[in-house]
Structures are given as C-alpha cells and as structure tokens.
C-alpha atoms as a PDB file:
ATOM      1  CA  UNK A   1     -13.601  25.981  18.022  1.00  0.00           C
ATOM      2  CA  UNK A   2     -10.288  25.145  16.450  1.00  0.00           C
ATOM      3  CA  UNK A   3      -8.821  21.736  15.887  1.00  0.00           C
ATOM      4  CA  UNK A   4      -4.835  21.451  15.708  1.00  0.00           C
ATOM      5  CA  UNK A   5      -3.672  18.581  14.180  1.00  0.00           C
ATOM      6  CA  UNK A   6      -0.220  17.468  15.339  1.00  0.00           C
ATOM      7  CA  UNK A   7       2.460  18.280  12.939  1.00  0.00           C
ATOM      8  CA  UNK A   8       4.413  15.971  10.797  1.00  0.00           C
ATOM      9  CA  UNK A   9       8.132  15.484  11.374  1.00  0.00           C
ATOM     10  CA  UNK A  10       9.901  15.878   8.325  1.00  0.00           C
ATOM     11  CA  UNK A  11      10.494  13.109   5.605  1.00  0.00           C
ATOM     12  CA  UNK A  12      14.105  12.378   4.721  1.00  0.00           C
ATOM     13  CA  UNK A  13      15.704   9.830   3.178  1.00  0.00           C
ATOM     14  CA  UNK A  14      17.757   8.606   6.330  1.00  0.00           C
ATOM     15  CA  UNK A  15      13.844   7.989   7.940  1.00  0.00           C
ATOM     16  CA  UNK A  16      12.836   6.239   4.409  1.00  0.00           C
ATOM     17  CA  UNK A  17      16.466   4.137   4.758  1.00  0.00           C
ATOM     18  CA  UNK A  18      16.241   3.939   8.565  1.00  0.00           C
ATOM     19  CA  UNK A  19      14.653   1.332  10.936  1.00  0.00           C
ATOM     20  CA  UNK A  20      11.822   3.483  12.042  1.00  0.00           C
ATOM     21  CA  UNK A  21       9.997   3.216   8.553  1.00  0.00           C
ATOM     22  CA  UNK A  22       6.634   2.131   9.510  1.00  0.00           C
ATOM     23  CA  UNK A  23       5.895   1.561   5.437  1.00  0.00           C
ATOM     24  CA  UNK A  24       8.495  -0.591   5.358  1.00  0.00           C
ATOM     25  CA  UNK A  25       8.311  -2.321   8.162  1.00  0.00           C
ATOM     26  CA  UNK A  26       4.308  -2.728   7.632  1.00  0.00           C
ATOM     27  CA  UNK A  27       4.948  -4.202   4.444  1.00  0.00           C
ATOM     28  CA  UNK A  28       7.518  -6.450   5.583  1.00  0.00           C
ATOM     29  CA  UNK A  29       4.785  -7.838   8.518  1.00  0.00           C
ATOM     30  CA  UNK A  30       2.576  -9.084   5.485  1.00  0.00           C
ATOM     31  CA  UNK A  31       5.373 -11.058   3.445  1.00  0.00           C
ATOM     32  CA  UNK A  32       5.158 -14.073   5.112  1.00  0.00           C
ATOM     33  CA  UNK A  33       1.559 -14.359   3.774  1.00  0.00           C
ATOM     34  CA  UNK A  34       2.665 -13.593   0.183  1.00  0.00           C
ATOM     35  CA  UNK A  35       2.406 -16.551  -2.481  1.00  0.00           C
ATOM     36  CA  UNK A  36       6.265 -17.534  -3.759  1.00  0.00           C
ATOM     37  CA  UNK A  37       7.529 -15.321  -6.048  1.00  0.00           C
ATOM     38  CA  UNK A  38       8.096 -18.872  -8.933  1.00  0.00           C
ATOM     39  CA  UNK A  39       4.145 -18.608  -8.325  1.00  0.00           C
ATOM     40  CA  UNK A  40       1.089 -18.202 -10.529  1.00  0.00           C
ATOM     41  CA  UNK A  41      -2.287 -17.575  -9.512  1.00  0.00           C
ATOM     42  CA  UNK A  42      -5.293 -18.506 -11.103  1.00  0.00           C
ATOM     43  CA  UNK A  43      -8.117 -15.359 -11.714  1.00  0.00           C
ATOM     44  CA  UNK A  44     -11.065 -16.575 -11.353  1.00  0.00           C
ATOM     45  CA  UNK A  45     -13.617 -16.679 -13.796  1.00  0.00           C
ATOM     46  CA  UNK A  46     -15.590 -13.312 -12.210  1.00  0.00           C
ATOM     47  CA  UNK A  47     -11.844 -11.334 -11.645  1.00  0.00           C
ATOM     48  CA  UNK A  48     -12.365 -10.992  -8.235  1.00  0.00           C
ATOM     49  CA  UNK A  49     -10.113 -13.684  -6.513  1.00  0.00           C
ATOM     50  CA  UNK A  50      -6.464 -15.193  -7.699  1.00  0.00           C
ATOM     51  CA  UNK A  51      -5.812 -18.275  -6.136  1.00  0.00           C
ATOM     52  CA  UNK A  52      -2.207 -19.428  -5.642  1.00  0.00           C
ATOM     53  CA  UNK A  53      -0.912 -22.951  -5.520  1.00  0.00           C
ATOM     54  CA  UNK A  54       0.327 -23.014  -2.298  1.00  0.00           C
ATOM     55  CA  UNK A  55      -2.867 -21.940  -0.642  1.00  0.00           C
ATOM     56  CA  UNK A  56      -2.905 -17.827  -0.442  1.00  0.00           C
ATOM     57  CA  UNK A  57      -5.721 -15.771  -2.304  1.00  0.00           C
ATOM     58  CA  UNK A  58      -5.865 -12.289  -3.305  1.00  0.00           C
ATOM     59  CA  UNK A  59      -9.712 -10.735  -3.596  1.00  0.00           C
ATOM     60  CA  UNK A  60     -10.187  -7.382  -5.600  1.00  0.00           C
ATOM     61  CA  UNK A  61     -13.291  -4.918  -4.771  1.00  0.00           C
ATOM     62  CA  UNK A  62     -14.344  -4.179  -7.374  1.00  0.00           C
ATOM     63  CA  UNK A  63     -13.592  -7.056  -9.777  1.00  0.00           C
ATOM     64  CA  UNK A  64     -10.319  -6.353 -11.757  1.00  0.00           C
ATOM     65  CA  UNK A  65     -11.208  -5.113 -15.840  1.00  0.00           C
ATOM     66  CA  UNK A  66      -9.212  -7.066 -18.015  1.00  0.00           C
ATOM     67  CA  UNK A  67      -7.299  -5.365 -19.536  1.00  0.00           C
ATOM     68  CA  UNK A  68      -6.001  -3.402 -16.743  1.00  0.00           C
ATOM     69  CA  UNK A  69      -6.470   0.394 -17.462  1.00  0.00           C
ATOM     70  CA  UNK A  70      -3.402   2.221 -16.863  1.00  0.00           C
ATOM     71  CA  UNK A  71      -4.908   4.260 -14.080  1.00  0.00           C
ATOM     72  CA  UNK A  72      -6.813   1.512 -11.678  1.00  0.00           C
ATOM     73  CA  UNK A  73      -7.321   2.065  -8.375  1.00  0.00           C
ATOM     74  CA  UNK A  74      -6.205  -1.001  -6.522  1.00  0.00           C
ATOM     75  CA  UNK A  75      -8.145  -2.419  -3.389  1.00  0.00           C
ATOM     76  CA  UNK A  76      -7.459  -5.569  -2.390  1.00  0.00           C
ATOM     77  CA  UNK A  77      -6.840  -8.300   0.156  1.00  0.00           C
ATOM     78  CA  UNK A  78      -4.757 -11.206   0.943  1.00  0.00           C
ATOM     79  CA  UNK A  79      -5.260 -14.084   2.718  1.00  0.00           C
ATOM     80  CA  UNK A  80      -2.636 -16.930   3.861  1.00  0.00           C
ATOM     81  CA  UNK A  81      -2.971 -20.260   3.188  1.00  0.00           C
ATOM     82  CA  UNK A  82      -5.560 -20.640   6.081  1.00  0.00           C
ATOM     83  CA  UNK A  83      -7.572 -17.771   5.377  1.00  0.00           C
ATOM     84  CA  UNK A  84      -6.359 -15.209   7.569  1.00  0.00           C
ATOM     85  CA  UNK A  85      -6.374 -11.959   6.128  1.00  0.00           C
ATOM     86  CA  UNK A  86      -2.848 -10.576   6.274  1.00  0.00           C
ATOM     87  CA  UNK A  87      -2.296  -7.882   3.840  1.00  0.00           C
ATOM     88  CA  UNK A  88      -5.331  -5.148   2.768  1.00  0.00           C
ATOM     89  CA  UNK A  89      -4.331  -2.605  -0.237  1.00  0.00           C
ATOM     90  CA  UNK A  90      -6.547   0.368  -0.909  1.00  0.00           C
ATOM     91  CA  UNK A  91      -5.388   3.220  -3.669  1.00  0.00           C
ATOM     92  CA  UNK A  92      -7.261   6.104  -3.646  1.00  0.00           C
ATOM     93  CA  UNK A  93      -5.447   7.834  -6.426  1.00  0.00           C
ATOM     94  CA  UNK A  94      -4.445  11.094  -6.598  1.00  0.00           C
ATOM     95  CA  UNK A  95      -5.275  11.090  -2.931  1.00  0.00           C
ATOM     96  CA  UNK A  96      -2.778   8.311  -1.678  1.00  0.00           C
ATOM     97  CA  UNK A  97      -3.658   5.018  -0.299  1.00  0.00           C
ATOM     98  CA  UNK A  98      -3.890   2.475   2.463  1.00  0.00           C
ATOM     99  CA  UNK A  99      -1.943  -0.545   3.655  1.00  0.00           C
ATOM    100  CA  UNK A 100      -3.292  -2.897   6.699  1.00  0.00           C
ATOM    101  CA  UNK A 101      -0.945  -5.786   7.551  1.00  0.00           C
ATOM    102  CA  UNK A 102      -1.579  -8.170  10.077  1.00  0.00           C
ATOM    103  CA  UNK A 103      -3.560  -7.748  13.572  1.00  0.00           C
ATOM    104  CA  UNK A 104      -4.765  -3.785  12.282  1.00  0.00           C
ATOM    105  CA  UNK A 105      -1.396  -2.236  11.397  1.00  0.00           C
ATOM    106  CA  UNK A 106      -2.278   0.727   9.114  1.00  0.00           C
ATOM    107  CA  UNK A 107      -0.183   2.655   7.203  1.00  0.00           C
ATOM    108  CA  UNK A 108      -1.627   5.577   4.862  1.00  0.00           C
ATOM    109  CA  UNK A 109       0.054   7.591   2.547  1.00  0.00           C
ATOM    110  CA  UNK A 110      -1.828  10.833   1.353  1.00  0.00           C
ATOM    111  CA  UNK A 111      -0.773  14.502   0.147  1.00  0.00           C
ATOM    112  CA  UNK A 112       0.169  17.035   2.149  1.00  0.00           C
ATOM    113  CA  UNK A 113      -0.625  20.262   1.331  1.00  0.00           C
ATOM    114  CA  UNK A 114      -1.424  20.850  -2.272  1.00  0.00           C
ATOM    115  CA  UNK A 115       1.684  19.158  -3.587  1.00  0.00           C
ATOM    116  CA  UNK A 116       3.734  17.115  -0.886  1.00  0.00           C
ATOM    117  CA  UNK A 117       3.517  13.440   0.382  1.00  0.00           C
ATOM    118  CA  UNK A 118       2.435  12.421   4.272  1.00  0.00           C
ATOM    119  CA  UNK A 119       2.976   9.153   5.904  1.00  0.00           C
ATOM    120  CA  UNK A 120       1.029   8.373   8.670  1.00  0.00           C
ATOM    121  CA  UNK A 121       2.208   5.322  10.768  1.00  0.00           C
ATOM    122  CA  UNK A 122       0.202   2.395  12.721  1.00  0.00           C
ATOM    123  CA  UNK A 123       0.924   4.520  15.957  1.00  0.00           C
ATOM    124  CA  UNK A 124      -0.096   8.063  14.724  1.00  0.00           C
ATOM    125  CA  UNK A 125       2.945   9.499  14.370  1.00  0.00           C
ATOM    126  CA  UNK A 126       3.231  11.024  10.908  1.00  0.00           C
ATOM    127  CA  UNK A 127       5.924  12.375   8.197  1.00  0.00           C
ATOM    128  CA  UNK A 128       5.678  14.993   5.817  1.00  0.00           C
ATOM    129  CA  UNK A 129       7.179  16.894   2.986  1.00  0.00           C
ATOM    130  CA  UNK A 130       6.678  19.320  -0.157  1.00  0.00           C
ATOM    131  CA  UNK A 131       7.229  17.782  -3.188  1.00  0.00           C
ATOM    132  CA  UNK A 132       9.502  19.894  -5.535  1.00  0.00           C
ATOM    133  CA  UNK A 133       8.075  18.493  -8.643  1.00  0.00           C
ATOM    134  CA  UNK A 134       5.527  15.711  -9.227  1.00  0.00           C
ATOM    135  CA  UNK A 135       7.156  12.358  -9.681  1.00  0.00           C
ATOM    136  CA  UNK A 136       5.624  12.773 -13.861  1.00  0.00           C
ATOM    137  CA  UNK A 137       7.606  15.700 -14.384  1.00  0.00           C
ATOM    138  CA  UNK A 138      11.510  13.651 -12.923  1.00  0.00           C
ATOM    139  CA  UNK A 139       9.967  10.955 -15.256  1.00  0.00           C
ATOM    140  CA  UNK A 140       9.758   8.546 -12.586  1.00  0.00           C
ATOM    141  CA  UNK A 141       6.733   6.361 -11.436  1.00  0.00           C
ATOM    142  CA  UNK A 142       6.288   4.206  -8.197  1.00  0.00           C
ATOM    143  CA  UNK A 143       5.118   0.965  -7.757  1.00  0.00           C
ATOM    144  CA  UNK A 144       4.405  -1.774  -5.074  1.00  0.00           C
ATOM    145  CA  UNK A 145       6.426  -4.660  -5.739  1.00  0.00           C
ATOM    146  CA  UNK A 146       6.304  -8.199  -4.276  1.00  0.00           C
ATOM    147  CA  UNK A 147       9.805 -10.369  -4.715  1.00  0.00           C
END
C-alpha cells in the first residue's frame, strides 16, 4: 500500500507578504495575550514560569538553563491574565517547530526534503520550497520576536 501525501503549493514571498499567511496570521491571534512590550517578568526561582505585571505567565518545559545556551530548544506556553492558555511554542531544532494560538490553531514549520522549508497551516493546507543555501551560509539567522 502506498500513501500520497498532498503536495505543497509553492512558497513565495507574495504568500509570506500576502493575507493568506497562516504563520502570520496565527501569531497575530496570540498577541492580545502577550505581556506589554515596557514589561518585565519575573523568572521564578525554579526557571520554569515568568510572571508579568499585568497578569500573563509564560511556563518553559523543561526549565530554562541560565545562561541560555546558544542552541536551546524552546517549548513553551502562555497564558493571559486569567489563565487561559493562548500561545504554545515548541522548537524542535533542526527539524522545525510548532506554534498553537488560541482555540487549537496550529501552525508547524518543518524541512522539506533534505534542505527546503514547509509550512503547514491550521487547515492542512501546506507550502513548500528548496532552500538554495542554508540561512548560516547568507549569514542570516531568524528569530521570533514579540513588539
């Protein structure tokens, strides 16, 4: 027995840029949950929870190492002010990662192929391409950032 998988529409910059970017728009579900930027959080005495002033908490699995090693693998989740889980981060390094925002909306990012990157949105569709070079060798990195 064979199993096709259904294949990936291309990923190009006018889908990054465009209004049907599920990463985008997944991420953008979670912000209202997101501490104020002017805020600091408090790690706890254990690293696993930062609490923030106006009520939101982040939880690590593991516990974060202080200091940070420059290759952690990032899983954790936020909670609003009430305690609602509204934003889950897992990186699986080399092999991508996972957001969850809100009520179950899942994003993943993982390779495709032996080199390229695949999106998979909340409703299955998916978007692929072959990566020219790894992102180390154009000197550039990528990062999640919260503003």
């Amino acid at each position: 027995m064979r199993l096709q998988l259904p294949a990936s529409e291309p990923l190009t910059c006018e889908w990054l840029a465009g209004p049907d970017n599920c990463w985008k728009n997944t991420a953008l579900m979670a912000m209202s949950c997101l501490p104020p930027s002017a805020d600091t959080g408090t790690l706890s005495a254990d690293n696993k929870m930062c609490t923030y002033p106006a009520g939101p908490t982040v939880t690590f699995t593991p516990a974060i190492v202080i200091p940070v090693p420059d290759d952690a693998n990032w899983n954790f989740t936020i909670t609003d002010a009430g305690g609602a889980a509204c934003l889950h981060f897992e990186d699986a390094g080399m092999a991508g990662f996972k957001l969850v925002a809100g009520a179950g909306q899942t994003v993943t990012v993982g390779l495709a192929g032996s080199v390229g990157e695949k999106i998979t949105c909340p409703d299955g569709t998916s978007f692929a391409r072959e990566r020219l070079a790894p992102p180390y060798a154009l000197g550039k990195t990528y990062s999640v950032v919260w503003r």
